[in-house]
N, C-alpha and C. Protein backbone atom coordinates (compact mmCIF):
# COMPACT_ATOMS: atom_id res chain seq x y z
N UNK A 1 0.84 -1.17 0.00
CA UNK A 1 0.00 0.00 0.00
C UNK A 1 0.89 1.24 0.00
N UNK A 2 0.60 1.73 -0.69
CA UNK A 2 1.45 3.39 -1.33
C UNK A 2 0.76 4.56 -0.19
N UNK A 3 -0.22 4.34 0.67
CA UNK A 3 -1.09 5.43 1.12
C UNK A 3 0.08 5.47 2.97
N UNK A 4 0.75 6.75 3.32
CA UNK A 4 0.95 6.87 4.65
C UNK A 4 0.91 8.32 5.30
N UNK A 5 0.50 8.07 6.39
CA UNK A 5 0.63 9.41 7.03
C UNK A 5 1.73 9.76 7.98
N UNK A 6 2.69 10.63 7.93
CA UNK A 6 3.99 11.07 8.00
C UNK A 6 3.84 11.55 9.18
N UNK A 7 4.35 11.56 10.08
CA UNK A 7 4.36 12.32 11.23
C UNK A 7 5.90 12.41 11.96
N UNK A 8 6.79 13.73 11.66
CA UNK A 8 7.83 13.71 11.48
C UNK A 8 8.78 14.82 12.80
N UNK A 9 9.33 14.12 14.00
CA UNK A 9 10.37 14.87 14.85
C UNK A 9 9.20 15.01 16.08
N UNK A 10 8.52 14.07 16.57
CA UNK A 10 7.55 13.78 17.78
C UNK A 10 8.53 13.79 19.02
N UNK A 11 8.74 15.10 19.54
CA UNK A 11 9.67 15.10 20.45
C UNK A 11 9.34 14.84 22.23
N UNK A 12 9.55 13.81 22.50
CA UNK A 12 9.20 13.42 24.19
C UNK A 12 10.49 12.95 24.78
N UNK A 13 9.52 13.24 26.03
CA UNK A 13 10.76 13.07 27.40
C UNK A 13 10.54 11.99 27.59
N UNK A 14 11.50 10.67 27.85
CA UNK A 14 10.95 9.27 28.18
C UNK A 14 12.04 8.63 28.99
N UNK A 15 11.99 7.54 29.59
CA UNK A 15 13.17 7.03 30.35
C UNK A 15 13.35 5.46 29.79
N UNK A 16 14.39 5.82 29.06
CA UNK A 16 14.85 4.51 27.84
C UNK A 16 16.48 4.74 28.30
N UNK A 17 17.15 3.73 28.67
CA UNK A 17 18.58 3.24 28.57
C UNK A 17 18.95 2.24 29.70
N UNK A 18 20.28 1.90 29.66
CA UNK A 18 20.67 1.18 29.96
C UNK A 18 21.81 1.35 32.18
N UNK A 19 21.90 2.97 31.63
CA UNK A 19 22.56 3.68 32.59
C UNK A 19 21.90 3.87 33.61
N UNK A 20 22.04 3.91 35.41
CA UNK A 20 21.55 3.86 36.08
C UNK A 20 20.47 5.16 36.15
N UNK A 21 21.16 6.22 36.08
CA UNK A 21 20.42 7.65 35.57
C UNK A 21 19.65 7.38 34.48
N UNK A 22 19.68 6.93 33.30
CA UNK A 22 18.61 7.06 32.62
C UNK A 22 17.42 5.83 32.57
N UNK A 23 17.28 5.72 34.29
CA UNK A 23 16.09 4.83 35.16
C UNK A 23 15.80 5.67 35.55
N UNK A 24 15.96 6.73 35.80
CA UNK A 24 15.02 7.89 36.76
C UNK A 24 14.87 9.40 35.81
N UNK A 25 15.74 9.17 34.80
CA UNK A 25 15.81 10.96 34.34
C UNK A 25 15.25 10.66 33.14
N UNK A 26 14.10 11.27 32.81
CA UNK A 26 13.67 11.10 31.14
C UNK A 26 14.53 12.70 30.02
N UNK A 27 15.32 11.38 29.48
CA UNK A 27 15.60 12.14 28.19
C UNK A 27 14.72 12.46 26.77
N UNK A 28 15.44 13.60 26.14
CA UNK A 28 14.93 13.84 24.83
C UNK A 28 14.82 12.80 23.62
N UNK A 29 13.60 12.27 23.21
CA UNK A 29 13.66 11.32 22.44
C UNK A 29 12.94 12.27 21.08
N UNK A 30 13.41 11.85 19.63
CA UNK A 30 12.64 12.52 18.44
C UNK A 30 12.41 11.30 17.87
N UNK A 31 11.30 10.70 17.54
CA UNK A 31 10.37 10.38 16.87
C UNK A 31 9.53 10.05 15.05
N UNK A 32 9.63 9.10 14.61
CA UNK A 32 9.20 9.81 12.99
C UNK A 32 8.19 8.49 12.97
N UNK A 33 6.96 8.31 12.25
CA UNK A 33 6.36 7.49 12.17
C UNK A 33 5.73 7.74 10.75
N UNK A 34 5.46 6.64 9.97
CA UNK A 34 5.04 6.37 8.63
C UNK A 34 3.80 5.56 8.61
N UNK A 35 2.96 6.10 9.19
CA UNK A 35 1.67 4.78 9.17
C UNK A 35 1.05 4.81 7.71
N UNK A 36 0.95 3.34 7.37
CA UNK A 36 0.19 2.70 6.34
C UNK A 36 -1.47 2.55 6.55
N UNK A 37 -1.82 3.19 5.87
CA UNK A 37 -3.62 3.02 6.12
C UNK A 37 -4.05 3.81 4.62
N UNK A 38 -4.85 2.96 4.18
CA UNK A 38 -6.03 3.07 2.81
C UNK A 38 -6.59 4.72 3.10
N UNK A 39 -5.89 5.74 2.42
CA UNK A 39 -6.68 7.17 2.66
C UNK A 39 -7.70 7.35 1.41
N UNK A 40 -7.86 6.34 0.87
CA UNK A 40 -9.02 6.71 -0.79
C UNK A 40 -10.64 7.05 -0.26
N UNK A 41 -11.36 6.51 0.99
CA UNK A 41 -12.63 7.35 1.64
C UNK A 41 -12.25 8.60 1.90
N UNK A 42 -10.94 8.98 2.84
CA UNK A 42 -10.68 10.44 3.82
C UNK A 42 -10.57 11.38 2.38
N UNK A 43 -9.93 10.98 1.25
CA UNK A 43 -9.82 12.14 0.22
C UNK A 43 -10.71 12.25 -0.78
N UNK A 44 -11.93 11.57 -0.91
CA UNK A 44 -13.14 11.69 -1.58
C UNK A 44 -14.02 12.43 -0.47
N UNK A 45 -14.31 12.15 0.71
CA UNK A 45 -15.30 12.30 2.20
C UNK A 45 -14.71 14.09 2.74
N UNK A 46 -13.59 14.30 2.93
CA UNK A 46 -12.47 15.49 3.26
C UNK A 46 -13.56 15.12 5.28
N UNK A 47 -13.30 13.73 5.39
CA UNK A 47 -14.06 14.07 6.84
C UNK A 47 -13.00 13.13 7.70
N UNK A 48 -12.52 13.67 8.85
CA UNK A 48 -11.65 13.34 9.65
C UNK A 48 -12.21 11.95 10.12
N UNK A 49 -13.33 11.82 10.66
CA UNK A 49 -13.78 10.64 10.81
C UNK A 49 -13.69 9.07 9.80
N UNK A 50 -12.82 9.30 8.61
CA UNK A 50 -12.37 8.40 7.75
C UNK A 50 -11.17 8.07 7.52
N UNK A 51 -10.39 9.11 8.90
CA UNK A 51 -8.91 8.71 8.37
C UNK A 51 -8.77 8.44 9.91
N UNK A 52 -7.00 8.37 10.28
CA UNK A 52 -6.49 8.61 11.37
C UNK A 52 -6.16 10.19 11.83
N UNK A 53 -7.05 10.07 12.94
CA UNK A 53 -6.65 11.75 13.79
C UNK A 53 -5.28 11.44 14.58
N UNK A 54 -4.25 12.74 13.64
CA UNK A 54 -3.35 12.71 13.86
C UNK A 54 -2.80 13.13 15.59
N UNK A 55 -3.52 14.28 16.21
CA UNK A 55 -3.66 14.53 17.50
C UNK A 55 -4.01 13.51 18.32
N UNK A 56 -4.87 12.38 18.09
CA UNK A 56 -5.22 11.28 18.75
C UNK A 56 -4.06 10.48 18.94
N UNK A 57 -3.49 10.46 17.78
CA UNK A 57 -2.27 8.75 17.57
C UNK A 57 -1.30 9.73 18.41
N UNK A 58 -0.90 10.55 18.11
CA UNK A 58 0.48 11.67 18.67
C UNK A 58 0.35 11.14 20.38
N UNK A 59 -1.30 11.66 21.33
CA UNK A 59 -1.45 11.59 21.94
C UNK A 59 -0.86 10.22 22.55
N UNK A 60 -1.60 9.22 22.40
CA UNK A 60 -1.81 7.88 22.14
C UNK A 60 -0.06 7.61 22.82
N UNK A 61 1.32 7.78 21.66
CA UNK A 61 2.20 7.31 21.99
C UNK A 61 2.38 8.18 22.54
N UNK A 62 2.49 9.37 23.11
CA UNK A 62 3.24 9.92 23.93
C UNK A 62 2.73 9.54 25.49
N UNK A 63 1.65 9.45 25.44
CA UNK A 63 1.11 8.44 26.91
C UNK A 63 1.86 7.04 26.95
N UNK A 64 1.94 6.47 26.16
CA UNK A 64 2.60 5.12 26.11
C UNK A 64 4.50 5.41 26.68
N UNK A 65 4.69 5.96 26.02
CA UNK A 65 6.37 5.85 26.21
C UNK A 65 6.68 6.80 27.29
N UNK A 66 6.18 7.90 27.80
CA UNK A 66 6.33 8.72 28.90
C UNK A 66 6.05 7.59 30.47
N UNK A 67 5.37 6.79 30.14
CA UNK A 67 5.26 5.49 31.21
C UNK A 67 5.93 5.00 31.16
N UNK A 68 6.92 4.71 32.48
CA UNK A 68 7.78 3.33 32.70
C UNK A 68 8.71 3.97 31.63
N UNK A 69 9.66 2.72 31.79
CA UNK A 69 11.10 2.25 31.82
C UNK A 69 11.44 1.74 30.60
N UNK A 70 11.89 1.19 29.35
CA UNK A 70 12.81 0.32 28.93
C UNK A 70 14.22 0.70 28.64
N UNK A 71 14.79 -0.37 28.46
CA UNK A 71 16.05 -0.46 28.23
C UNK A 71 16.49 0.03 26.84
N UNK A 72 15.84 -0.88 25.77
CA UNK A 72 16.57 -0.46 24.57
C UNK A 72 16.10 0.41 24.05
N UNK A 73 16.21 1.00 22.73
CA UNK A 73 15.92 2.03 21.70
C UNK A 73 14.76 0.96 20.89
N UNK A 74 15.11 -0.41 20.26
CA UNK A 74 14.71 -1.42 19.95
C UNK A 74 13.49 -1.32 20.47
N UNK A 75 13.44 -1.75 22.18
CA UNK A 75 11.84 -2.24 22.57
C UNK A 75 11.07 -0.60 23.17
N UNK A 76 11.96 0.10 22.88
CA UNK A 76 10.88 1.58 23.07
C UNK A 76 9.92 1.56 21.10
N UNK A 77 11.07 1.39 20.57
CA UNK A 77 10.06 1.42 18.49
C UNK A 77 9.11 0.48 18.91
N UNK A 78 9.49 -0.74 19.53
CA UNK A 78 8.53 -1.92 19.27
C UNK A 78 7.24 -1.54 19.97
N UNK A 79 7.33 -0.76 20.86
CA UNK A 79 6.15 -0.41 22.12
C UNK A 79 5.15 0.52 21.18
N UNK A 80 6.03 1.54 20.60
CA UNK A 80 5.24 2.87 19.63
C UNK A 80 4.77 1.97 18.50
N UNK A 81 5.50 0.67 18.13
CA UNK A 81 4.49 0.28 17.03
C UNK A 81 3.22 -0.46 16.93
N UNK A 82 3.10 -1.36 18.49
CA UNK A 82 2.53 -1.52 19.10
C UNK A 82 1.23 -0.45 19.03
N UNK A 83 1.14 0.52 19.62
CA UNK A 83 0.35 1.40 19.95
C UNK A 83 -0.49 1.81 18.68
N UNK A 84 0.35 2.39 17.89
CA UNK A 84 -0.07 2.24 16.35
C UNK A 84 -1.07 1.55 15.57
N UNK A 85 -0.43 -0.03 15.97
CA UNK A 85 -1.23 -0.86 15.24
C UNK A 85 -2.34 -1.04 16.30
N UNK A 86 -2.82 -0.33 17.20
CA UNK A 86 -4.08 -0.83 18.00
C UNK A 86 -4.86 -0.64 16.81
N UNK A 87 -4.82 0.52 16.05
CA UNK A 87 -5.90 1.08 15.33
C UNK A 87 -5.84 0.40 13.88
N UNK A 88 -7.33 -0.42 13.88
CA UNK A 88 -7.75 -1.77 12.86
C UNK A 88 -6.93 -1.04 11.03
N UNK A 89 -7.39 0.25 11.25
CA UNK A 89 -7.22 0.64 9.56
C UNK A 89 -5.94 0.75 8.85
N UNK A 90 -4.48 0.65 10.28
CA UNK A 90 -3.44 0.62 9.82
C UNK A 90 -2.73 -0.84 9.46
N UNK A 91 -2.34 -0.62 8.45
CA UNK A 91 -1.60 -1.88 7.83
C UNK A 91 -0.09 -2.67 8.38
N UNK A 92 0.29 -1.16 8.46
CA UNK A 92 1.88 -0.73 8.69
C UNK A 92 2.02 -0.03 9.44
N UNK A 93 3.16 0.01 9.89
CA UNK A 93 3.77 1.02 10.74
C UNK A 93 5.30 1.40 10.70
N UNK A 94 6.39 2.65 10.09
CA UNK A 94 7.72 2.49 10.59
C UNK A 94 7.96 3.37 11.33
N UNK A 95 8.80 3.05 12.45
CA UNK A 95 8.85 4.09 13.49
C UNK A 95 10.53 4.02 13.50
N UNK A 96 10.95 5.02 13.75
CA UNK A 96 12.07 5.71 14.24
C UNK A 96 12.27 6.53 15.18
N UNK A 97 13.12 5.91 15.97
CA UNK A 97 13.28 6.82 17.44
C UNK A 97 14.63 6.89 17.56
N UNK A 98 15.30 8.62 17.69
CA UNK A 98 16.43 8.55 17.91
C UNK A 98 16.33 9.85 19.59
N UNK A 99 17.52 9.11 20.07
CA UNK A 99 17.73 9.75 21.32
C UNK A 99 18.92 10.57 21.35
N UNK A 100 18.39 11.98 21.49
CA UNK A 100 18.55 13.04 21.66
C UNK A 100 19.95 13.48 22.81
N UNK A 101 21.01 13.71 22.14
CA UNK A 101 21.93 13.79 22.88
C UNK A 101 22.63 12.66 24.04
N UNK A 102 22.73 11.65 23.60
CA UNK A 102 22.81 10.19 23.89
C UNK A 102 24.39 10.00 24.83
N UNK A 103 24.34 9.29 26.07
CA UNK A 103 25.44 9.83 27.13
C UNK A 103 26.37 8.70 26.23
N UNK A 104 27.28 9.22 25.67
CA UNK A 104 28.44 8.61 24.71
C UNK A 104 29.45 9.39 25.15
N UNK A 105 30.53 8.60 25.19
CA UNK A 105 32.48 9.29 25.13
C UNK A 105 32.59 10.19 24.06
N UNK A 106 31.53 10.13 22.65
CA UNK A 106 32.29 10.38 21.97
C UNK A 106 30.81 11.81 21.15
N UNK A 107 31.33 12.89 20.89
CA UNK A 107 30.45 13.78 20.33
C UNK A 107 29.03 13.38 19.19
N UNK A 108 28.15 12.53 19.73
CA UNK A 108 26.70 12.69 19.05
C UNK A 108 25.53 13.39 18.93
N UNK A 109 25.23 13.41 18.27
CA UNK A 109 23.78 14.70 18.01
C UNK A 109 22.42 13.18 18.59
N UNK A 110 22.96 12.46 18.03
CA UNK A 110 21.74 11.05 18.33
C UNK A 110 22.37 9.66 17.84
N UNK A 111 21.26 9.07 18.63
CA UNK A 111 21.62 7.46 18.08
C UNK A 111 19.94 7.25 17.69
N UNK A 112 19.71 6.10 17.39
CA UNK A 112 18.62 5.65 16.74
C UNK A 112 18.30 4.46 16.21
N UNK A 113 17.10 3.95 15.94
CA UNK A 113 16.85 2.63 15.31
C UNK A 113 15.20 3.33 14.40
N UNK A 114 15.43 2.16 13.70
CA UNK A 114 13.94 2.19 13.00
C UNK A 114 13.62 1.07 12.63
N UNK A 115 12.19 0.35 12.56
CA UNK A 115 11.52 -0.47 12.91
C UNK A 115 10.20 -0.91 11.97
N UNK A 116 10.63 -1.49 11.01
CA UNK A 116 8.58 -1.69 10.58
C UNK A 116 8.31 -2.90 10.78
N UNK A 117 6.94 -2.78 11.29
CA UNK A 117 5.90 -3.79 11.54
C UNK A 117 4.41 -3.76 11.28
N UNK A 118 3.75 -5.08 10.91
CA UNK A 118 2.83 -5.07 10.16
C UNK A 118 1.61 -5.69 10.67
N UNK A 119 0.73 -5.49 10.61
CA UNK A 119 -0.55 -6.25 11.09
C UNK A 119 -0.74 -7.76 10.95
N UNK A 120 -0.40 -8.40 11.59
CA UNK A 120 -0.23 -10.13 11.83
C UNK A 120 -1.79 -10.88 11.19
């Protein structure tokens, strides 16, 4: 399916790593998601009620990942894709999450993973 809705630099505070501090301190995480869903009703209809409300899904993961703890970069995408695919009309999902000034030896802007997964 060629049809996605882009939602690009979803910036939250979350507590993802491996370091004893980043169990208690939520860092800057940015975000990009590509959901797959059939938009051929929402652009004949022009009625929100036929597509995905983008304020809803935004909402949605940022409640999800602002909760609790994980470890990797890995099972934080897997959680947001998760969330995603609650909603029946999406096919797909790719998510990318990179963390925002990432405690490294060595000068990074971010690290990151990206992730697609599909409706089983």
């Amino acid at each position: 399916m060629g049809d996605a809705i882009l939602i690009r630099d979803l910036r939250v505070l979350a507590r993802c790593g491996a370091l004893p501090e980043e169990h208690e301190r939520p860092q800057p995480f940015d975000i990009d998601l590509d959901v797959f869903t059939d938009m051929a009703r929402a652009s004949e209809t022009d009625d929100l009620a036929d597509t995905i409300d983008y304020g809803e899904l935004t909402a949605a993961v940022v409640e999800r990942v602002t909760t609790g703890h994980v470890t990797l970069l890995e099972r934080l995408a897997a959680v947001i894709a998760e969330v995603v695919l609650v909603d029946e009309r999406v096919s797909e999902v790719t998510v990318e999450v990179r963390k925002v000034r990432p405690p490294l030896p060595h000068d990074v802007a971010t690290t990151g993973v990206r992730i697609t997964r599909d409706r089983p």
